[in-house]
C-alpha atoms as a PDB file:
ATOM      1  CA  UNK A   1      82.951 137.828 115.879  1.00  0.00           C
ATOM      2  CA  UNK A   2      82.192 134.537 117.430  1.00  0.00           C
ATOM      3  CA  UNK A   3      82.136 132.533 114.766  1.00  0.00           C
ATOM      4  CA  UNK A   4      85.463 134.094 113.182  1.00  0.00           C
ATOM      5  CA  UNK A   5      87.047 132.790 116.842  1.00  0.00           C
ATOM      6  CA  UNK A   6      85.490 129.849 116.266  1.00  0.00           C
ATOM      7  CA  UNK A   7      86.761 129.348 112.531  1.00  0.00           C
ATOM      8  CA  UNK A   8      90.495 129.744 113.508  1.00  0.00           C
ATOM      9  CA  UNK A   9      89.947 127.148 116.658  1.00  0.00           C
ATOM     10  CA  UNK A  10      88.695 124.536 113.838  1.00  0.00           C
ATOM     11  CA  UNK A  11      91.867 126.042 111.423  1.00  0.00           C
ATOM     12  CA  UNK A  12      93.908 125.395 114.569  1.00  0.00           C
ATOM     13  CA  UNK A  13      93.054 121.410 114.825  1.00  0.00           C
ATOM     14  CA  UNK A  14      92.631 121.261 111.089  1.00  0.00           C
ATOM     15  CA  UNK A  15      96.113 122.424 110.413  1.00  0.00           C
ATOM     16  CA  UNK A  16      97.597 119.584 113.284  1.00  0.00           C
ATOM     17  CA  UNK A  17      95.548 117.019 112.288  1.00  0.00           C
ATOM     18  CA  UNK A  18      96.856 117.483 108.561  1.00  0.00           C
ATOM     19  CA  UNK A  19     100.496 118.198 109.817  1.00  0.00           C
ATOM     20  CA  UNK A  20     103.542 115.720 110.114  1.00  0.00           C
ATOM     21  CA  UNK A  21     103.990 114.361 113.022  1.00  0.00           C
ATOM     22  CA  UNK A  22     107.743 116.081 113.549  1.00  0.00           C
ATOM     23  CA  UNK A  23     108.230 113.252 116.664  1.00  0.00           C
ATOM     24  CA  UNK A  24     107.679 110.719 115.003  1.00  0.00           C
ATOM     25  CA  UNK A  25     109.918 111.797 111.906  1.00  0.00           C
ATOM     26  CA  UNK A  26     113.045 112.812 114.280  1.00  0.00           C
ATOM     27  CA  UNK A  27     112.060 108.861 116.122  1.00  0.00           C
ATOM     28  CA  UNK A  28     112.600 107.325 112.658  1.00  0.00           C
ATOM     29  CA  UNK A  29     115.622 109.426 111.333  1.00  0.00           C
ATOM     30  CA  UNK A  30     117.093 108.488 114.510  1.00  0.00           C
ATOM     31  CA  UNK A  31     116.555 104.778 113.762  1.00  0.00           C
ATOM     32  CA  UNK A  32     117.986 105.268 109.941  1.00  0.00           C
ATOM     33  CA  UNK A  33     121.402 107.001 111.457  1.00  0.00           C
ATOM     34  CA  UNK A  34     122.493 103.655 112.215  1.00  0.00           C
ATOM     35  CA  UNK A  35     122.409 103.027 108.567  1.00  0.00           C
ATOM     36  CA  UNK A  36     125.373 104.956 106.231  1.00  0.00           C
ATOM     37  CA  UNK A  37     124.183 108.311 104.549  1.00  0.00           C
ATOM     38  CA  UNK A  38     124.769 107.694 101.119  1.00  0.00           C
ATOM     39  CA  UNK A  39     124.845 109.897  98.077  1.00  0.00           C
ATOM     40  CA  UNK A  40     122.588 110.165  95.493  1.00  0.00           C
ATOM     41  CA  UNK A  41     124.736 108.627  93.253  1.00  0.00           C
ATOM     42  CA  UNK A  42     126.024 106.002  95.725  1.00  0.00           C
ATOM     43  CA  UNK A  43     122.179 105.447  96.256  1.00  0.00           C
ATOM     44  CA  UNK A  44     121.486 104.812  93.083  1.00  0.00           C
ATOM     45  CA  UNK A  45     124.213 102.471  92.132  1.00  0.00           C
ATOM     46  CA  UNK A  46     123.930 100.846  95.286  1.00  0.00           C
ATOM     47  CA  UNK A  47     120.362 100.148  95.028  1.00  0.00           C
ATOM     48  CA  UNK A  48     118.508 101.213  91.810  1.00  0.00           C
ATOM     49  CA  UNK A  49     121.089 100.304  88.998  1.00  0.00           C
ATOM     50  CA  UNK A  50     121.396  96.658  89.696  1.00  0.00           C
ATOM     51  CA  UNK A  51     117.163  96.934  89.293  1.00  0.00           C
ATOM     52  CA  UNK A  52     117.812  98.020  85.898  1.00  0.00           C
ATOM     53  CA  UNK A  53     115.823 101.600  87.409  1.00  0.00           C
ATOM     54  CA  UNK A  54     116.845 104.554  85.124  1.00  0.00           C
ATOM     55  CA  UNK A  55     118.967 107.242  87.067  1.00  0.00           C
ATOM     56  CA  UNK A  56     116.878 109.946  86.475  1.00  0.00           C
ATOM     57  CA  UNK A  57     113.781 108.121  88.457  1.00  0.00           C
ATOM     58  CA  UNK A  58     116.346 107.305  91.217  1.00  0.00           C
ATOM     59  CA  UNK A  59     117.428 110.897  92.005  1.00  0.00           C
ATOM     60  CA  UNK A  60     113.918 112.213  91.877  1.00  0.00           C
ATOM     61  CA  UNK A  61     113.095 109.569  94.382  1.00  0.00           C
ATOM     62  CA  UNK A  62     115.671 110.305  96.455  1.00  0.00           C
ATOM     63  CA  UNK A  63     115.128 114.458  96.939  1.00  0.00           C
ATOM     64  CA  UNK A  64     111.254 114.323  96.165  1.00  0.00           C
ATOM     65  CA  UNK A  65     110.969 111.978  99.150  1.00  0.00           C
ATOM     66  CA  UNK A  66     113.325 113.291 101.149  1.00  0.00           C
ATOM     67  CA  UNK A  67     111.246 116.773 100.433  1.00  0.00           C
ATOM     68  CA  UNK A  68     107.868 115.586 101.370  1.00  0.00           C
ATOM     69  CA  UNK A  69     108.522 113.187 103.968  1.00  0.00           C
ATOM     70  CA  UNK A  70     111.627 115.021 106.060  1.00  0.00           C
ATOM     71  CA  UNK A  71     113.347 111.884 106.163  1.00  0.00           C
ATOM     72  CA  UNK A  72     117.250 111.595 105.134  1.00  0.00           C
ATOM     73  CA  UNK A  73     116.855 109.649 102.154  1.00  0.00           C
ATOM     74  CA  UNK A  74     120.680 108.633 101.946  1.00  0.00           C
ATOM     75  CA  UNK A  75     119.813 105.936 104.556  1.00  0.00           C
ATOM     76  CA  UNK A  76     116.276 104.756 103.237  1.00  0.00           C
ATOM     77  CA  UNK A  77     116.312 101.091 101.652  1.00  0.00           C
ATOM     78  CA  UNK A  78     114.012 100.033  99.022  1.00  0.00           C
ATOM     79  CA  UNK A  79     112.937  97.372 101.675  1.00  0.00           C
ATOM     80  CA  UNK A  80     112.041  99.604 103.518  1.00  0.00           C
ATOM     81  CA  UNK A  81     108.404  99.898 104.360  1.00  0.00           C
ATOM     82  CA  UNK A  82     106.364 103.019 103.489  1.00  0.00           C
ATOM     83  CA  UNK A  83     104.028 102.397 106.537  1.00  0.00           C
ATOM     84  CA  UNK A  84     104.950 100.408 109.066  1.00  0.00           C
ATOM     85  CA  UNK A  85     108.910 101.724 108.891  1.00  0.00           C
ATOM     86  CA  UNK A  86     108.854 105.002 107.692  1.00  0.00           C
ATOM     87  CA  UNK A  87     105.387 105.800 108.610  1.00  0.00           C
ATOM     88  CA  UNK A  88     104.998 107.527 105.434  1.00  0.00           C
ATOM     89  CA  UNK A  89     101.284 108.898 106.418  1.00  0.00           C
ATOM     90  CA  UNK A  90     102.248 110.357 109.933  1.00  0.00           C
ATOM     91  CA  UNK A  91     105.676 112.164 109.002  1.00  0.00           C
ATOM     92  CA  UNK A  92     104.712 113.578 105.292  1.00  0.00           C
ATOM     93  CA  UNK A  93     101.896 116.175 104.785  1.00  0.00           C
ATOM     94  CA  UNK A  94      98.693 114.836 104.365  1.00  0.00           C
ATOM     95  CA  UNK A  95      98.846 115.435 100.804  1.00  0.00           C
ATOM     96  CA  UNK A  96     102.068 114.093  99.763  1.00  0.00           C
ATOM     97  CA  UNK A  97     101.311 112.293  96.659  1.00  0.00           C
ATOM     98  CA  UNK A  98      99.616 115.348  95.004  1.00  0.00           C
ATOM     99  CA  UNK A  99     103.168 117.033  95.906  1.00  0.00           C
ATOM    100  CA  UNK A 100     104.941 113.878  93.962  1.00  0.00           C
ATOM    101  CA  UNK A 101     102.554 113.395  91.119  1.00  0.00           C
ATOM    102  CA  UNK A 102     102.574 117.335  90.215  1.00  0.00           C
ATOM    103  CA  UNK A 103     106.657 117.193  90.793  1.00  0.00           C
ATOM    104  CA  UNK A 104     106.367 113.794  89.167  1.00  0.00           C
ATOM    105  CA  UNK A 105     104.580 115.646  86.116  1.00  0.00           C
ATOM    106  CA  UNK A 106     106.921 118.646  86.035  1.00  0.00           C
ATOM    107  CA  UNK A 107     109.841 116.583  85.971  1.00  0.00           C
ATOM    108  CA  UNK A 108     109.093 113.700  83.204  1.00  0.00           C
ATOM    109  CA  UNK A 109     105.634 115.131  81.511  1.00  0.00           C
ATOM    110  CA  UNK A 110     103.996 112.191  82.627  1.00  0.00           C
ATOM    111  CA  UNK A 111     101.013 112.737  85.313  1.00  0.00           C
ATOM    112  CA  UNK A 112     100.087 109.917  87.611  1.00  0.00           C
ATOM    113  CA  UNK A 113      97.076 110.693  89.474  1.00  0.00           C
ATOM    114  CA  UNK A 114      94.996 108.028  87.498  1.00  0.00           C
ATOM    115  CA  UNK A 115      97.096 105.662  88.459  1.00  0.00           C
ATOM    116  CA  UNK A 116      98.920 106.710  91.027  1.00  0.00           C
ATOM    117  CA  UNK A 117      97.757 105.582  94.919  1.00  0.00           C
ATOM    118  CA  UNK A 118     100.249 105.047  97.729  1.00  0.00           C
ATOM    119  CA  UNK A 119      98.474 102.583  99.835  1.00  0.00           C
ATOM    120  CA  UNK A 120      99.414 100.367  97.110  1.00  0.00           C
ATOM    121  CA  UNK A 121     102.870 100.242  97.706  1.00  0.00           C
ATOM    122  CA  UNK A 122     104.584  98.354 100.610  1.00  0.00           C
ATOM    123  CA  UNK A 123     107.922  99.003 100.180  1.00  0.00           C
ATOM    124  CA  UNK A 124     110.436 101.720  99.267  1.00  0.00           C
ATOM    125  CA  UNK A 125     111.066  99.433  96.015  1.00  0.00           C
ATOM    126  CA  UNK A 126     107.761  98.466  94.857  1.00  0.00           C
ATOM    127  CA  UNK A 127     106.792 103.027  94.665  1.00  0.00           C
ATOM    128  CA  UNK A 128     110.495 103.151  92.730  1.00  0.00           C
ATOM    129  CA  UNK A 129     109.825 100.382  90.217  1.00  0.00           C
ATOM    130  CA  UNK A 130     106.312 101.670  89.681  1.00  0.00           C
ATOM    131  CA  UNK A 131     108.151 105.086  88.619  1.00  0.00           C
ATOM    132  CA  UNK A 132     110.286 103.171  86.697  1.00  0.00           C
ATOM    133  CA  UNK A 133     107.516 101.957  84.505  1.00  0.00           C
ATOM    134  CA  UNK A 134     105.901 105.028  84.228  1.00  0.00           C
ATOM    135  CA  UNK A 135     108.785 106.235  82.830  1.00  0.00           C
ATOM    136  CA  UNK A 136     109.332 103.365  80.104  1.00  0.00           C
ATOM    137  CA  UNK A 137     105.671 103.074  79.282  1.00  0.00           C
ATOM    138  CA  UNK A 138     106.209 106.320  77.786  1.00  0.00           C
ATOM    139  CA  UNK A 139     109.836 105.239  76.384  1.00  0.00           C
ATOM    140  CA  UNK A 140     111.436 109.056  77.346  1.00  0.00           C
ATOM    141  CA  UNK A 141     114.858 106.626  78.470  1.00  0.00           C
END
C-alpha cells in the first residue's frame, strides 16, 4: 500500500516536470499577438517560398509545431528563436521531436531520428531548411 502511494506521488512530479509549462506558453502567445496571424498559405508565401522551401514542408511546419508546442504558428517567424523566444523546451512536451520525427516519417517516409536533434537549431528557419533538405535528399519534390 505504501509504496503504491508513494509511486503516484513520484507519477505526480514526474508528469509536471515532463509537462509544458502552460504560463509560459500563454506569456509567449501573448507576445506573438502583436504580430499578424497569418494563414498557412500566407505563411508560406510570405516566408518559405522566397527560401525556395517546398510547400508541403511549410504546412507541416506550420500545424506540427503549432501541435506540439501550443503556440499560434500564424505569427511565428523563421527568426524566431526556438529557445530563447519561443522557449521551445518549456512550452512543448518533453518529447516533442519524437512527436515530429514519427509525424515527420508518416507524412514524407523519411525518418529523422539519426539525424535529427533540436538543440541544433537556433532559429525557426534553420529546423525549416533542415526539413527542406531532408525532403530533397530524397528528391520526393
Amino acid at each position: 500500500m505504501w509504496r503504491s502511494l508513494k509511486n503516484w506521488f513520484y507519477s505526480l512530479w514526474t508528469y509536471a516536470d515532463l509537462s509544458p509549462d502552460l504560463r509560459l506558453r500563454r506569456r509567449v502567445n501573448r507576445v506573438l499577438r502583436s504580430r499578424p496571424n497569418l494563414s498557412a498559405s500566407d505563411w508560406f508565401q510570405t516566408y518559405w517560398q522566397p527560401l525556395a522551401v517546398a510547400r508541403p514542408i511549410s504546412d507541416f511546419v506550420y500545424t506540427q509545431l503549432q501541435t506540439v508546442s501550443g503556440l499560434d504558428f500564424g505569427r511565428v517567424q523563421p527568426g524566431d528563436r526556438l529557445q530563447a523566444d519561443l522557449q521551445f523546451a518549456l512550452v512543448c512536451w518533453f518529447d516533442w521531436e519524437v512527436t515530429l520525427s514519427e509525424a515527420f516519417a508518416n507524412s514524407f517516409g523519411v525518418m529523422l531520428e539519426p539525424d535529427f536533434n533540436p538543440d541544433e537549431f537556433e532559429t525557426v528557419a534553420d529546423l525549416v531548411l533542415f526539413l527542406n533538405r531532408q525532403i530533397f535528399s530524397i528528391n520526393r519534390f
